[in-house]
N, C-alpha and C. Protein backbone atom coordinates (compact mmCIF):
# COMPACT_ATOMS: atom_id res chain seq x y z
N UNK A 1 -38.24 10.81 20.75
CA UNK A 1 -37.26 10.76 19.67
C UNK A 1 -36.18 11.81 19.96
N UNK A 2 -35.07 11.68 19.68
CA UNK A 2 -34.09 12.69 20.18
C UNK A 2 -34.27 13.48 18.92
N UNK A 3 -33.49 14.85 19.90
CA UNK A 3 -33.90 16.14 18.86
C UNK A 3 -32.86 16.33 17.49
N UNK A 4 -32.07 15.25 17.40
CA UNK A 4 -30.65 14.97 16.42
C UNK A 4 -31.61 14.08 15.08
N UNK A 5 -32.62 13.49 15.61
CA UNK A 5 -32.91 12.45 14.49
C UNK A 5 -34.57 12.97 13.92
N UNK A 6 -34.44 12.90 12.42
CA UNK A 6 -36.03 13.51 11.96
C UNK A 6 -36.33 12.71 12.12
N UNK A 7 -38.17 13.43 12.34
CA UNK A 7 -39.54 11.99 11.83
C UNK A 7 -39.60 11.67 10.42
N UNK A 8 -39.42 10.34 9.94
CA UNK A 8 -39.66 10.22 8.31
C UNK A 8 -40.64 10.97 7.66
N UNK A 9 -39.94 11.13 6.62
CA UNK A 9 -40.68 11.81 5.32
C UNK A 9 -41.62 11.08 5.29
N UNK A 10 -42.84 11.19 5.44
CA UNK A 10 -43.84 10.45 4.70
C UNK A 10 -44.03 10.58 3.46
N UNK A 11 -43.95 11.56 3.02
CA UNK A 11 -44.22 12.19 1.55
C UNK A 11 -43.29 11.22 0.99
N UNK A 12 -41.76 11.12 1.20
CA UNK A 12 -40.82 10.69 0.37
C UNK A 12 -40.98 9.42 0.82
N UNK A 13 -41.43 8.84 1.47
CA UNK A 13 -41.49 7.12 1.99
C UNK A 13 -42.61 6.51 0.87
N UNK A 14 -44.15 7.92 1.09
CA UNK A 14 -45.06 7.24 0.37
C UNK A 14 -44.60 7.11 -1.15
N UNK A 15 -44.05 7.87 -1.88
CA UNK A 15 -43.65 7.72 -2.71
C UNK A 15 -42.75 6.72 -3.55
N UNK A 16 -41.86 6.48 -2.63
CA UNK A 16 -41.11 5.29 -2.43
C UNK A 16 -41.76 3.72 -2.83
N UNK A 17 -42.93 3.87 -2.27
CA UNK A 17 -43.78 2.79 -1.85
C UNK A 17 -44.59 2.98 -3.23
N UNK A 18 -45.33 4.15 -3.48
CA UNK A 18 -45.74 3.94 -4.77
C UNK A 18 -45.62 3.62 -6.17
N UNK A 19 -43.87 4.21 -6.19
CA UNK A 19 -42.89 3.55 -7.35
C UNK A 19 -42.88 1.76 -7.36
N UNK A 20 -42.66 1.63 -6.32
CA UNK A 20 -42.41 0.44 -5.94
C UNK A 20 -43.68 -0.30 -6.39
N UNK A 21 -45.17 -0.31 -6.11
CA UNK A 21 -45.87 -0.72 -6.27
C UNK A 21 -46.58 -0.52 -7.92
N UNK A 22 -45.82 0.81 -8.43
CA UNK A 22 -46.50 1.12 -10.03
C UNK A 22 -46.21 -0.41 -11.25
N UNK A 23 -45.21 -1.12 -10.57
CA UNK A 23 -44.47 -2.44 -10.94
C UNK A 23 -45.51 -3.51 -11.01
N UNK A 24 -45.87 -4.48 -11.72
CA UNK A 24 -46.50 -5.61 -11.69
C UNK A 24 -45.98 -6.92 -11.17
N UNK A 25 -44.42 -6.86 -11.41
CA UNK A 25 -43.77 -7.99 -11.34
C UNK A 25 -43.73 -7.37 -9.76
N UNK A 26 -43.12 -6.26 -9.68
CA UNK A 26 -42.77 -6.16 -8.07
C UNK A 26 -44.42 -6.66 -6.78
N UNK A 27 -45.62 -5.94 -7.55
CA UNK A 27 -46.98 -6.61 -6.49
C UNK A 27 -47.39 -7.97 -6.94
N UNK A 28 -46.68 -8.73 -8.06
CA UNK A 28 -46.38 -10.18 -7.35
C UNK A 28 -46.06 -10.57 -6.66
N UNK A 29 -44.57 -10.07 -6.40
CA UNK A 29 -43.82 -10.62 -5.25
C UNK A 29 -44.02 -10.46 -3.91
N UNK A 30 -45.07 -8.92 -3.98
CA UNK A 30 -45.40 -8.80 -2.17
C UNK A 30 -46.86 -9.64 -2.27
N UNK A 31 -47.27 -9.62 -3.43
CA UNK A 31 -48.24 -11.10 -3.42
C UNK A 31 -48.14 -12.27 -2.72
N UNK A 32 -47.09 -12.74 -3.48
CA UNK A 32 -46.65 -13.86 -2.79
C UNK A 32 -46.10 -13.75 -1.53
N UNK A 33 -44.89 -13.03 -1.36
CA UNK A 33 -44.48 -12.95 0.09
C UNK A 33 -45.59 -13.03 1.03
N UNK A 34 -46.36 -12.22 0.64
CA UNK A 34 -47.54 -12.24 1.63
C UNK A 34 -48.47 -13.52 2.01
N UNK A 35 -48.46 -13.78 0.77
CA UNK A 35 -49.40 -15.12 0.66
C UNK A 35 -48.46 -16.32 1.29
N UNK A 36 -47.18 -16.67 1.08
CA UNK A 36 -46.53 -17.49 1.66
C UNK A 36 -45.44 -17.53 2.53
N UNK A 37 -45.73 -16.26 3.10
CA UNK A 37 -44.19 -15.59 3.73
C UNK A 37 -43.18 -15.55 3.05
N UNK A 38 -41.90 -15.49 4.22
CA UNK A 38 -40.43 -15.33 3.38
C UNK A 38 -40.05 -16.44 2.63
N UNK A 39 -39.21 -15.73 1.77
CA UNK A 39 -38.92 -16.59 0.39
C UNK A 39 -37.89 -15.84 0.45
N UNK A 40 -36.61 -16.85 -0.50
CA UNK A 40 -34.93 -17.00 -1.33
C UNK A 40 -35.84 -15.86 -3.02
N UNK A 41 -34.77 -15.61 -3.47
CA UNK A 41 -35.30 -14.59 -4.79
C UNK A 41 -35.73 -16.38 -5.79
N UNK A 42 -35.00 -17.23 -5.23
CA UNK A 42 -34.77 -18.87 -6.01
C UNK A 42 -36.60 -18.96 -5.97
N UNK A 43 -37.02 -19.27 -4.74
CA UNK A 43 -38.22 -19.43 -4.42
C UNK A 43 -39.65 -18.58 -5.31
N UNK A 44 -39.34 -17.46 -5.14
CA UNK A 44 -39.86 -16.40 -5.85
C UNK A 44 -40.20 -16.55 -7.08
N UNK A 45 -38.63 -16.99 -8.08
CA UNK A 45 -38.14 -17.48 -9.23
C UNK A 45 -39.14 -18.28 -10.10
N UNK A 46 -39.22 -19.36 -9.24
CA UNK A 46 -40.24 -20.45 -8.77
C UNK A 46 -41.49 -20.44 -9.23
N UNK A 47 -42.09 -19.56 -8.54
CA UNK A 47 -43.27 -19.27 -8.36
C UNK A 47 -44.15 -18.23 -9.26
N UNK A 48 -43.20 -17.32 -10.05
CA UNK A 48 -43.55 -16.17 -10.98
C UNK A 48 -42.70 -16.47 -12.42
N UNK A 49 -43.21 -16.27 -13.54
CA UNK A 49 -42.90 -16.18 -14.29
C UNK A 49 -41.50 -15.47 -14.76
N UNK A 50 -40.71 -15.58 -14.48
CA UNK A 50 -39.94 -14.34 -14.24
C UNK A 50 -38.13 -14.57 -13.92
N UNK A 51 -36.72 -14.48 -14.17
CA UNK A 51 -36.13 -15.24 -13.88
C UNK A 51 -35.48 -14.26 -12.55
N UNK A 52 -34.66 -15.33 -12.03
CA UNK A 52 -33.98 -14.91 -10.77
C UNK A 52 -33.21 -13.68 -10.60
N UNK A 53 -32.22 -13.29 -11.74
CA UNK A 53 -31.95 -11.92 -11.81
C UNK A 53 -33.06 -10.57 -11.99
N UNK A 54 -33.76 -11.24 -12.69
CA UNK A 54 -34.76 -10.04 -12.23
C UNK A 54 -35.39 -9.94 -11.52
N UNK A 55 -36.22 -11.00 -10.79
CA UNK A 55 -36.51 -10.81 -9.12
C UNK A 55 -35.83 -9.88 -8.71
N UNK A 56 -34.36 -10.55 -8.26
CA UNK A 56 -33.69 -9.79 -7.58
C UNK A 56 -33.46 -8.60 -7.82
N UNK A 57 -33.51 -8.31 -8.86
CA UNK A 57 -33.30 -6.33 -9.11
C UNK A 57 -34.53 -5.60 -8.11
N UNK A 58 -35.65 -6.48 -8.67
CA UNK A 58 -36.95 -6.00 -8.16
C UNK A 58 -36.67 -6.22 -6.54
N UNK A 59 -36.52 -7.08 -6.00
CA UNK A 59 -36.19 -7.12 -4.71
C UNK A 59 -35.54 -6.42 -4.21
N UNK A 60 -34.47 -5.59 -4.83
CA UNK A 60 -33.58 -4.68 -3.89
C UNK A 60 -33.83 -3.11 -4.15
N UNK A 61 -35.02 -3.02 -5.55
CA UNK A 61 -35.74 -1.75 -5.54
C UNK A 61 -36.93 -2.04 -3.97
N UNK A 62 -37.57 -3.20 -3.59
CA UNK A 62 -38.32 -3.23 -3.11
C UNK A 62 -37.99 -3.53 -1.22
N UNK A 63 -36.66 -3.74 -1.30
CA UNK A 63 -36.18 -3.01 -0.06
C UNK A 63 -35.88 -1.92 0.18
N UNK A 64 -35.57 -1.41 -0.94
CA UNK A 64 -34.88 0.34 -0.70
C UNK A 64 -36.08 1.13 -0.55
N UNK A 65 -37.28 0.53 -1.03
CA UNK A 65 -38.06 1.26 -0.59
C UNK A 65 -38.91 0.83 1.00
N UNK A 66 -38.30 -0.16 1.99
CA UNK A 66 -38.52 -0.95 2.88
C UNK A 66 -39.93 -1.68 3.17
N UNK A 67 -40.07 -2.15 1.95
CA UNK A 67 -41.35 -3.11 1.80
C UNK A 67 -41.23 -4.60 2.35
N UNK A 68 -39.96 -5.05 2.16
CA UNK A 68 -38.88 -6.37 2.16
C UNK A 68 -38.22 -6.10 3.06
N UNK A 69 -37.47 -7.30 3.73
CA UNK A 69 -36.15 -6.80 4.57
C UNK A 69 -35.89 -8.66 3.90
N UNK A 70 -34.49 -8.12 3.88
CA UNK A 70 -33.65 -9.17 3.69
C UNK A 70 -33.16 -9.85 5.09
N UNK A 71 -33.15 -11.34 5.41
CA UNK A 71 -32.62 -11.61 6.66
C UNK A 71 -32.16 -12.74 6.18
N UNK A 72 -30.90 -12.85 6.51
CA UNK A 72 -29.62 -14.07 6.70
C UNK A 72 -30.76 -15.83 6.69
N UNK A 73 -30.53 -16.75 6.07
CA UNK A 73 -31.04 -18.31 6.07
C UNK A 73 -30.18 -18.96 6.21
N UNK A 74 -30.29 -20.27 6.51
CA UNK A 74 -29.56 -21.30 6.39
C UNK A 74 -28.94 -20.98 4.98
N UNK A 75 -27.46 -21.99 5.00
CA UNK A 75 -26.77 -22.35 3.67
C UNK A 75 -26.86 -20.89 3.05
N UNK A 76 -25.92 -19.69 3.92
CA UNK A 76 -25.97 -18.28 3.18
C UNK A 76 -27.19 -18.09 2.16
N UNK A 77 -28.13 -18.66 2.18
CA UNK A 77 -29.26 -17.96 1.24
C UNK A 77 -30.44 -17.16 2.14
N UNK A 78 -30.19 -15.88 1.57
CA UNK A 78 -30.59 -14.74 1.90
C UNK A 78 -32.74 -14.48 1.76
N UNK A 79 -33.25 -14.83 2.70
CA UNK A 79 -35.33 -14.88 2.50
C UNK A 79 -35.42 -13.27 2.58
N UNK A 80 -36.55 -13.51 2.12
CA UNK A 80 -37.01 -11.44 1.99
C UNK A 80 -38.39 -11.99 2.59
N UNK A 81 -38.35 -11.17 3.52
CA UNK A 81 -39.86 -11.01 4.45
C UNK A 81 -40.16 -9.56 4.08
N UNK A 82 -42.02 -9.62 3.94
CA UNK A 82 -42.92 -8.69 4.14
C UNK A 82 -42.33 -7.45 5.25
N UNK A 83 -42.47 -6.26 4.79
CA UNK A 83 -42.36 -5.13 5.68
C UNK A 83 -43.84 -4.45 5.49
N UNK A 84 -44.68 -4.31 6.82
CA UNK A 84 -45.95 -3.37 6.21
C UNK A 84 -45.68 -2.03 6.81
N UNK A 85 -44.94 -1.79 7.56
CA UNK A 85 -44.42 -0.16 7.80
C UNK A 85 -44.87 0.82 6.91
N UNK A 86 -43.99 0.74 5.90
CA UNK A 86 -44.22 1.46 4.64
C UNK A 86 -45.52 2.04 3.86
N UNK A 87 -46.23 1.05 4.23
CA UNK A 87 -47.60 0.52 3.18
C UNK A 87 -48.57 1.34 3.86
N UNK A 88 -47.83 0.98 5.77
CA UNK A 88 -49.50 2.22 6.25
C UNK A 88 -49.08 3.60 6.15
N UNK A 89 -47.53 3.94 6.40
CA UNK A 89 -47.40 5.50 5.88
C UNK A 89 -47.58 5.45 4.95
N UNK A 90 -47.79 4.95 3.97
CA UNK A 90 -48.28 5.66 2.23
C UNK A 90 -49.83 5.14 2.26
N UNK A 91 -50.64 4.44 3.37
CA UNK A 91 -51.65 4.50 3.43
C UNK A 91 -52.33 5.93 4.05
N UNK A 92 -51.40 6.35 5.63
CA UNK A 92 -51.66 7.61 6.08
C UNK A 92 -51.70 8.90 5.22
N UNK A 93 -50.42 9.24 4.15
CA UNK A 93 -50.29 9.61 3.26
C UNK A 93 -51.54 10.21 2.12
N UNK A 94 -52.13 8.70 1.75
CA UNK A 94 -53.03 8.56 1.29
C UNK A 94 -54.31 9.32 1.63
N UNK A 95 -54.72 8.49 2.88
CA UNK A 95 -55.31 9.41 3.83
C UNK A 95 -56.12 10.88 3.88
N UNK A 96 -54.33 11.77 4.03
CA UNK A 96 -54.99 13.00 4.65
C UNK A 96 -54.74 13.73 3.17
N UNK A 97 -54.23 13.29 1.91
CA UNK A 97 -54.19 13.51 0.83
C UNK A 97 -56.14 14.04 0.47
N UNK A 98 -56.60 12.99 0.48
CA UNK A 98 -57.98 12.92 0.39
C UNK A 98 -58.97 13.66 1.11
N UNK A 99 -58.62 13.75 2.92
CA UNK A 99 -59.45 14.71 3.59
C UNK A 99 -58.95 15.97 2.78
N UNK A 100 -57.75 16.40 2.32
CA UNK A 100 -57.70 17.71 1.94
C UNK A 100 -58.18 17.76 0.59
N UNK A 101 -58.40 16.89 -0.26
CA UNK A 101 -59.36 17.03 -1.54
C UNK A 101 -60.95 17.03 -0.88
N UNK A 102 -61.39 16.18 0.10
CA UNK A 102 -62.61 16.58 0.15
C UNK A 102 -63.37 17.41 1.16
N UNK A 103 -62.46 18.46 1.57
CA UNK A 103 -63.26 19.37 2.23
C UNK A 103 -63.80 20.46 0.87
N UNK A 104 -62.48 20.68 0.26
CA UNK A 104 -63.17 22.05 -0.82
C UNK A 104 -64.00 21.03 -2.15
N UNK A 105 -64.46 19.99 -2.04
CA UNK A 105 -65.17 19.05 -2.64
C UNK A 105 -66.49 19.44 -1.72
N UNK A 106 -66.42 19.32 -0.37
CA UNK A 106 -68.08 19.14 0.19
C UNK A 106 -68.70 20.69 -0.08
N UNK A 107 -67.09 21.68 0.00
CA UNK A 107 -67.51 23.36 -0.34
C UNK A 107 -68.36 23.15 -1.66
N UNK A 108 -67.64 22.78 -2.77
CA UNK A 108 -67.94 22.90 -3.95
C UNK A 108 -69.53 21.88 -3.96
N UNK A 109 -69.91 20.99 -3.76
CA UNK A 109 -71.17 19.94 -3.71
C UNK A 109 -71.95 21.40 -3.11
N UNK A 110 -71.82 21.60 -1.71
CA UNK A 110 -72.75 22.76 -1.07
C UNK A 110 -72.91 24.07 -1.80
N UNK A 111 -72.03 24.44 -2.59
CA UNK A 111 -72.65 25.91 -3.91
C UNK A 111 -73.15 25.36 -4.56
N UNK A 112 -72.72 23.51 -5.06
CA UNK A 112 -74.11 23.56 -6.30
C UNK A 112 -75.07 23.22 -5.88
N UNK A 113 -75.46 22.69 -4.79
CA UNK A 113 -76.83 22.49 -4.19
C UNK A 113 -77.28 23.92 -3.63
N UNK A 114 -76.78 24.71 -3.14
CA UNK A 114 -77.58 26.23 -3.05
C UNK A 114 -77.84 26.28 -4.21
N UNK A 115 -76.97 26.61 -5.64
CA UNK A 115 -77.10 27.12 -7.26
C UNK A 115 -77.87 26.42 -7.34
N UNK A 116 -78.33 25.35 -7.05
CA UNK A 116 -79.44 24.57 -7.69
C UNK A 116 -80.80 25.18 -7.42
N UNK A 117 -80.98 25.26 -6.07
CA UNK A 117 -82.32 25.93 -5.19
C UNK A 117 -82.29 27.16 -5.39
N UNK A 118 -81.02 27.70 -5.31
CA UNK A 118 -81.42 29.36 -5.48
C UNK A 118 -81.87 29.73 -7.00
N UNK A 119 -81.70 31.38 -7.09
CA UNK A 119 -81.84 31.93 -7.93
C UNK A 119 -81.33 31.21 -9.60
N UNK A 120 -81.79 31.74 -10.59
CA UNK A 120 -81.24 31.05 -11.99
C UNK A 120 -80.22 32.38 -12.84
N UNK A 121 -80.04 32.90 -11.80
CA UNK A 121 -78.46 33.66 -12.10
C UNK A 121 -76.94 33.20 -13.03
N UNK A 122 -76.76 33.67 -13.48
CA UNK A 122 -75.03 33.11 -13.65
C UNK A 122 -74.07 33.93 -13.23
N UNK A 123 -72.86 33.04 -13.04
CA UNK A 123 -72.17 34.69 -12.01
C UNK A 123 -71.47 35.52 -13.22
N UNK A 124 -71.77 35.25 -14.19
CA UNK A 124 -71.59 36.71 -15.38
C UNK A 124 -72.97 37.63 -15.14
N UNK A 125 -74.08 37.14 -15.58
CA UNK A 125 -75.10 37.85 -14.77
C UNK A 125 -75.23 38.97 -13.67
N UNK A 126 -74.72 38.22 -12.53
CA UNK A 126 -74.43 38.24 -10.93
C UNK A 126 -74.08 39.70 -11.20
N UNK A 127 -72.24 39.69 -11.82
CA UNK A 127 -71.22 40.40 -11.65
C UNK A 127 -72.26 42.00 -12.64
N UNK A 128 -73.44 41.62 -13.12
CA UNK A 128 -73.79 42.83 -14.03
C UNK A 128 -74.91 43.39 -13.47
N UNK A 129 -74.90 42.97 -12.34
CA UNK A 129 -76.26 42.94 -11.26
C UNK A 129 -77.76 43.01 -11.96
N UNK A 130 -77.91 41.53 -12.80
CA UNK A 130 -78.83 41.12 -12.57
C UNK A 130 -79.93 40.12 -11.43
N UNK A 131 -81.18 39.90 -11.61
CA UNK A 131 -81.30 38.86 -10.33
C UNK A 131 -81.87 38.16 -11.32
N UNK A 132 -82.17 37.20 -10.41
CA UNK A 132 -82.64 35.68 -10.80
C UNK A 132 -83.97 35.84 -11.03
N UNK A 133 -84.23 35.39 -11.97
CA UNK A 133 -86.14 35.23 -11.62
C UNK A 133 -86.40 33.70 -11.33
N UNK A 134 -87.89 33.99 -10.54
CA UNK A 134 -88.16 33.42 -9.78
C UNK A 134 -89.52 32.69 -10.55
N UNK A 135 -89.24 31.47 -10.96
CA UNK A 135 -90.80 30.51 -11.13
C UNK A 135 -91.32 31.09 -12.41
């Protein structure tokens, strides 16, 4: 990659992608796209409850966040194809979101399984140096 151009934000991509997806009407449409490929917003129209102007709003929130790409059809009508780019950086996103919740998760599981076996201390106790009794 040249040293003039950043690596995408993931952070701001995944995000992108998650707005995008907080929508019902909008994970219809990558529903369907998906399910039947590219589609006219007409097609879409069609197929969802929903009328053509608002598709289309939803469609051009759902390119800007590059889920869709719009590409040129016959008779100037414009199909929106599936983009999954997006979906695995806010899957990666996702990801290492989680390894970093569950390392101080396996910390925290491993003190209460020592606290469990060990002593019957509390750390108010602890801090007044009492000990635990035992059995």
């Amino acid at each position: 990659m040249p040293p003039d151009v950043e690596p995408p934000d993931i952070e701001a991509i995944a995000e992108q992608v998650f707005t995008a997806l907080a929508d019902p009407t909008r994970r219809a449409i990558l529903t369907v796209l998906a399910a039947a490929g590219p589609a006219t917003a007409t097609d879409l129209a069609d197929r969802l409850p929903v009328t053509r102007q608002a598709i289309a709003k939803h469609l051009a929130l759902l390119a800007e966040a590059g889920l869709v790409r719009a590409e040129p059809g016959e008779r100037r009508r414009v199909r929106y194809r599936l983009r999954s780019a997006p979906m695995q950086l806010a899957q990666q996103f996702l990801a290492a979101l989680a390894r970093d919740w569950d390392r101080p998760l396996e910390g925290l599981k491993e003190h209460l399984d020592r606290s469990a076996r060990g002593p019957t201390t509390t750390p108010l106790q602890e801090a007044r140096g009492h000990r635990g009794h035992h059995g």
